[in-house]
N, C-alpha and C. Protein backbone atom coordinates (compact mmCIF):
# COMPACT_ATOMS: atom_id res chain seq x y z
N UNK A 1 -28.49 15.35 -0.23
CA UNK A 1 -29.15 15.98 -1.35
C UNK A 1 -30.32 16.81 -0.85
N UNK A 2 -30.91 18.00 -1.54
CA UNK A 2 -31.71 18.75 -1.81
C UNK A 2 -32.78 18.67 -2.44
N UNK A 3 -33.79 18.98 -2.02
CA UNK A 3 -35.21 19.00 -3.00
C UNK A 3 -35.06 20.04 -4.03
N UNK A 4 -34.02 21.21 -3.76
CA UNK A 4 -33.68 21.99 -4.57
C UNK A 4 -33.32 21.43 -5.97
N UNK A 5 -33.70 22.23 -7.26
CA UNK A 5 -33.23 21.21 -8.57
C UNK A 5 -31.97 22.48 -8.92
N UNK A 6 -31.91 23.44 -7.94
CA UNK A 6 -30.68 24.03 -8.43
C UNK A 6 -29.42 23.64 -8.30
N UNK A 7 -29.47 22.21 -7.47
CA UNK A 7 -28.25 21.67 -6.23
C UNK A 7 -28.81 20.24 -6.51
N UNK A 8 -30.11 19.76 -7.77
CA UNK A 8 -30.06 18.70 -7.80
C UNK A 8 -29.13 17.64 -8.51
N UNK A 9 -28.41 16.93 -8.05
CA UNK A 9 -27.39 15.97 -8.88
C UNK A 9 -28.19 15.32 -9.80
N UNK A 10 -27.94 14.84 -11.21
CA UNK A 10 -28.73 14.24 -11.90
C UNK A 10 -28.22 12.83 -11.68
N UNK A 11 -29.46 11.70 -11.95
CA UNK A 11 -29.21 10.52 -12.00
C UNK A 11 -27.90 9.99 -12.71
N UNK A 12 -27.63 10.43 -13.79
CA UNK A 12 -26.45 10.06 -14.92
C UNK A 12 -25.28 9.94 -14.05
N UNK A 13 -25.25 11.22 -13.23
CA UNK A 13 -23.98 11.26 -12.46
C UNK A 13 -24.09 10.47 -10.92
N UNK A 14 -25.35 10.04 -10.40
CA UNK A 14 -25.01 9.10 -9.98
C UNK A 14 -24.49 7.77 -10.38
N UNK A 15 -24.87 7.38 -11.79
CA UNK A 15 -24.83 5.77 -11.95
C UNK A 15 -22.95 6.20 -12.58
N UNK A 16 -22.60 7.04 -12.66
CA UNK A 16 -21.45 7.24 -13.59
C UNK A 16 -20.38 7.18 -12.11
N UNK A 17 -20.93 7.03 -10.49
CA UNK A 17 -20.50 7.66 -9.67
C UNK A 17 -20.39 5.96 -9.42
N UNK A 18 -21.21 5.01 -9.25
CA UNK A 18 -21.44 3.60 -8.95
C UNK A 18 -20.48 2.72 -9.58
N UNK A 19 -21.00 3.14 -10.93
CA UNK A 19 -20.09 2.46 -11.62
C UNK A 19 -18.46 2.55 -12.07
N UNK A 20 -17.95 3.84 -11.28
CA UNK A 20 -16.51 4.22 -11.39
C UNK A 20 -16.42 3.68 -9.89
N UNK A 21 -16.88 3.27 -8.50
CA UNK A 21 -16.39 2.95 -8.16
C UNK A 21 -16.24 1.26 -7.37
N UNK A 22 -16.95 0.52 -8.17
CA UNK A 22 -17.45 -0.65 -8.81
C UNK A 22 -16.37 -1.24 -9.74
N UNK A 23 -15.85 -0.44 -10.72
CA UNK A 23 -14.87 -0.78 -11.83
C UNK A 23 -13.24 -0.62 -10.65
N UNK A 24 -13.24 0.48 -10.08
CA UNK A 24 -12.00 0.92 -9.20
C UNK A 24 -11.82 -0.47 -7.67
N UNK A 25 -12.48 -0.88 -7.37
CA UNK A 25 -12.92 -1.90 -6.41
C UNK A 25 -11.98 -3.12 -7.41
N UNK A 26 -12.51 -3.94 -8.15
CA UNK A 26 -12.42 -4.64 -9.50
C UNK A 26 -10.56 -4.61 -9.88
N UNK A 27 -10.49 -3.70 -10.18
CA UNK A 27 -9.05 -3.50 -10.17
C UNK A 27 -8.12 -2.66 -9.55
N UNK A 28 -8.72 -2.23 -7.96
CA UNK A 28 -7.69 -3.08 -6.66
C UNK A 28 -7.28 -4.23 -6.54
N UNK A 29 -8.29 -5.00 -7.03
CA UNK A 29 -8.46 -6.00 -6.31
C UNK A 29 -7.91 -7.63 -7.54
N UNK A 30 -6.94 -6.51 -8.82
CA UNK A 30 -7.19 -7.06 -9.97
C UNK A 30 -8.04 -8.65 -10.42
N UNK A 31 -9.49 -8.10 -10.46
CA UNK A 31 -10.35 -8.84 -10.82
C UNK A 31 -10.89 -8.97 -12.00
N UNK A 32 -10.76 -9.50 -13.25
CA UNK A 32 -11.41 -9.20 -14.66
C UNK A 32 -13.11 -9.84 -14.13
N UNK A 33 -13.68 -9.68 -15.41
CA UNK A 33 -15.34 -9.77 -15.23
C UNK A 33 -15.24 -11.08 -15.64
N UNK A 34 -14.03 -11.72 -16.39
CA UNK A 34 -14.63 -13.20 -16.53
C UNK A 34 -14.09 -14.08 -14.97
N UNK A 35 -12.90 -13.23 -14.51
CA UNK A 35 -13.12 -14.10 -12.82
C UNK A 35 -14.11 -13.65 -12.07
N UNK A 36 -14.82 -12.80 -12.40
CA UNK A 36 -15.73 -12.40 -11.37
C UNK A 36 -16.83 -13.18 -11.50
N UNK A 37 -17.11 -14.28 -12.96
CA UNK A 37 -18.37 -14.61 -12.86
C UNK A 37 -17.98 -15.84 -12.28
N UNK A 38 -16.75 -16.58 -12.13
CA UNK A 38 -16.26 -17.70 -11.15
C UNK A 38 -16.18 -17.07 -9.82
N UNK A 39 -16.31 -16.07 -8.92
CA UNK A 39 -16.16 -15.39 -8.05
C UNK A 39 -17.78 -15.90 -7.17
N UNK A 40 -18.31 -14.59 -7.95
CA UNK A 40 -19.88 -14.77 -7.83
C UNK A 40 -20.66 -16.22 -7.39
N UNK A 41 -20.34 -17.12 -8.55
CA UNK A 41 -20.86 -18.04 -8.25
C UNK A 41 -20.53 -18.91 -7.34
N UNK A 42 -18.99 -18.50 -6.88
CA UNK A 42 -18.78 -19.27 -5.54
C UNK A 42 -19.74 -18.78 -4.08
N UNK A 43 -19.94 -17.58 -4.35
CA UNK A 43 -20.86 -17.19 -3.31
C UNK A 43 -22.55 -17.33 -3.88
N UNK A 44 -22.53 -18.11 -4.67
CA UNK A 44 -23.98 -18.57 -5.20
C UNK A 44 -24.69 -17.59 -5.70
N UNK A 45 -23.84 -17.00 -6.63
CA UNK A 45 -25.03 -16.19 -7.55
C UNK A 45 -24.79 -16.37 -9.01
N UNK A 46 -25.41 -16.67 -9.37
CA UNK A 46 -25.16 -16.65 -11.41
C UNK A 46 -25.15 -15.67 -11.98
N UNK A 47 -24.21 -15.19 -12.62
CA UNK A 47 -24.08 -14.13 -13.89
C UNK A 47 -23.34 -14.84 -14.96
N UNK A 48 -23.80 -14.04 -16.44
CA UNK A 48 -22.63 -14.62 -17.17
C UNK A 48 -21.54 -13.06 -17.27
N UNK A 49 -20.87 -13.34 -17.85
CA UNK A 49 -19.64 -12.06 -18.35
C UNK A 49 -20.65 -11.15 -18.73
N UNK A 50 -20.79 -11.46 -20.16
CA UNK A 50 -21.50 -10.69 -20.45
C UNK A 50 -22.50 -9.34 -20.04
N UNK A 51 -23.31 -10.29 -18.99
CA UNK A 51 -24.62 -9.42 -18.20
C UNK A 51 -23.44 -8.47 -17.31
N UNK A 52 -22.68 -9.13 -16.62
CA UNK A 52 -21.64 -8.43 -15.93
C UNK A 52 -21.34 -6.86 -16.22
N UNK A 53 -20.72 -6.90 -17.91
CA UNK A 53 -20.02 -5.79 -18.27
C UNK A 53 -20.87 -4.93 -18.65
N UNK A 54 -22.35 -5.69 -19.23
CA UNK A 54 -23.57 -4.34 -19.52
C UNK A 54 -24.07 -3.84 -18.00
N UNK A 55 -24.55 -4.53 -17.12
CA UNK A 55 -24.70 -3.75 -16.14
C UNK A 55 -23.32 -2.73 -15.19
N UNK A 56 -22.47 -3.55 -15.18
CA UNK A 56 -21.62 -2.07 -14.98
C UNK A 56 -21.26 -0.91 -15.73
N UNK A 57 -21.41 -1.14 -16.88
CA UNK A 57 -20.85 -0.18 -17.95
C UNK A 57 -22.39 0.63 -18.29
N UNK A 58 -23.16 0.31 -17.67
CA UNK A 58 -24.30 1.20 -17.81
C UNK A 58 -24.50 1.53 -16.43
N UNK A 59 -24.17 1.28 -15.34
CA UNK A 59 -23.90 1.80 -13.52
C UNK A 59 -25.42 2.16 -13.28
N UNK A 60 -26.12 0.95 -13.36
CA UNK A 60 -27.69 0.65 -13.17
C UNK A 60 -27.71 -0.37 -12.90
N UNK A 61 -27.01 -0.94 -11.11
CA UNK A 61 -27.68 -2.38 -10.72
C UNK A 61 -28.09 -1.95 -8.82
N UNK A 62 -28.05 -2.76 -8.40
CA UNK A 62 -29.23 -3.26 -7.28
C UNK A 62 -28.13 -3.07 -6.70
N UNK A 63 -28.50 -2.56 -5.13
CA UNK A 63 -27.18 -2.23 -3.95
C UNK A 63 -27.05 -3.85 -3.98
N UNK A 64 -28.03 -5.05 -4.05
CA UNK A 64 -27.47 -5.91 -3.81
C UNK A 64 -26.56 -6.25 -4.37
N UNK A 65 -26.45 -6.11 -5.93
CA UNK A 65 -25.56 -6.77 -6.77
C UNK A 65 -24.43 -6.28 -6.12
N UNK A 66 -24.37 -4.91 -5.94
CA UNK A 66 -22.90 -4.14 -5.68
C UNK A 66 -22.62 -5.17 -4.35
N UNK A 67 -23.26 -5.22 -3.08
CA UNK A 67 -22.85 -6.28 -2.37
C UNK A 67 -22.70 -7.59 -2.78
N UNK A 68 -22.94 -7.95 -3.55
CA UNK A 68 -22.58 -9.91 -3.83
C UNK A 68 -21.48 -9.28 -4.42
N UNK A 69 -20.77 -8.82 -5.09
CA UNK A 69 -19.72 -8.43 -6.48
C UNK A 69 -18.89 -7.93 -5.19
N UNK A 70 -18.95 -6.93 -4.33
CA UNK A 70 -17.70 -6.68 -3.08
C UNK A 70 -17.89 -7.51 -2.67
N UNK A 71 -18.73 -8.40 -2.17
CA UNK A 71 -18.26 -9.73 -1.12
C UNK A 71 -17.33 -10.91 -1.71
N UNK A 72 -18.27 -11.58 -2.96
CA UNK A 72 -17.36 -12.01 -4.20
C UNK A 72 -15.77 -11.82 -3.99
N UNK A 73 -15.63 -10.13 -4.32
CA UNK A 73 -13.65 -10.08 -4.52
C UNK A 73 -13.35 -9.57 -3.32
N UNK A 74 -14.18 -9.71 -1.76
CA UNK A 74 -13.48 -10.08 -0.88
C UNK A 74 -12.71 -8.64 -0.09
N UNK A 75 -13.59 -7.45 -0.58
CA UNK A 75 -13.70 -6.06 -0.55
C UNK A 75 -13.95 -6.24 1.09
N UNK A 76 -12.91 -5.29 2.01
CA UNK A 76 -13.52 -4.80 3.47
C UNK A 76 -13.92 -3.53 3.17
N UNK A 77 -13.57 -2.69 2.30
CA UNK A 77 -13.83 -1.49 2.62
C UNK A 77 -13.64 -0.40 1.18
N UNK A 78 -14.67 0.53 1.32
CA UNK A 78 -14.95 1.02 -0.49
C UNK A 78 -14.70 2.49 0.09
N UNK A 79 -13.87 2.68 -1.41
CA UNK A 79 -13.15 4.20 -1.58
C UNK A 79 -14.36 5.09 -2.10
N UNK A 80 -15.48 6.15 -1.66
CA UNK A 80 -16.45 6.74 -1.81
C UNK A 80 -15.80 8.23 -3.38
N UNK A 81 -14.36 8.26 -3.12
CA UNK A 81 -13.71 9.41 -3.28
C UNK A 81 -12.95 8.84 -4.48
């Protein structure tokens, strides 16, 4: 990215960029959000469903989360494209 705001990407289309490939990960891997919160917590983290589907469906969480959630369903390797 650019300091330029003529070439600047807006935030929206990053989180719209996270969260499409967050959801695409998910079902490779056919994972629904209610196995994912039995997933998660096997690798010791608590979510309920719920929190799950608002933070992805709004593609506003923490690189960590995105790492516990690929480690969770067991992800080697993420499609950028």
């Amino acid at each position: 990215m650019t300091t330029d705001d003529t070439t600047r990407v807006p935030d929206e289309a990053w989180d719209a960029k996270v969260k499409a490939i967050l959801k695409a990960e998910l079902k490779r891997k056919g994972v629904t959000y209610a196995q994912l919160v039995d997933k998660l917590a096997a690798v010791g983290v608590k979510e309920t469903e719920p929190n799950i589907r608002n933070k992805i469906a709004r593609g506003k969480f923490t690189a960590v989360f995105m790492m516990q959630v690929l480690t969770a369903i067991g992800a080697k390797e993420v499609r950028l494209d």
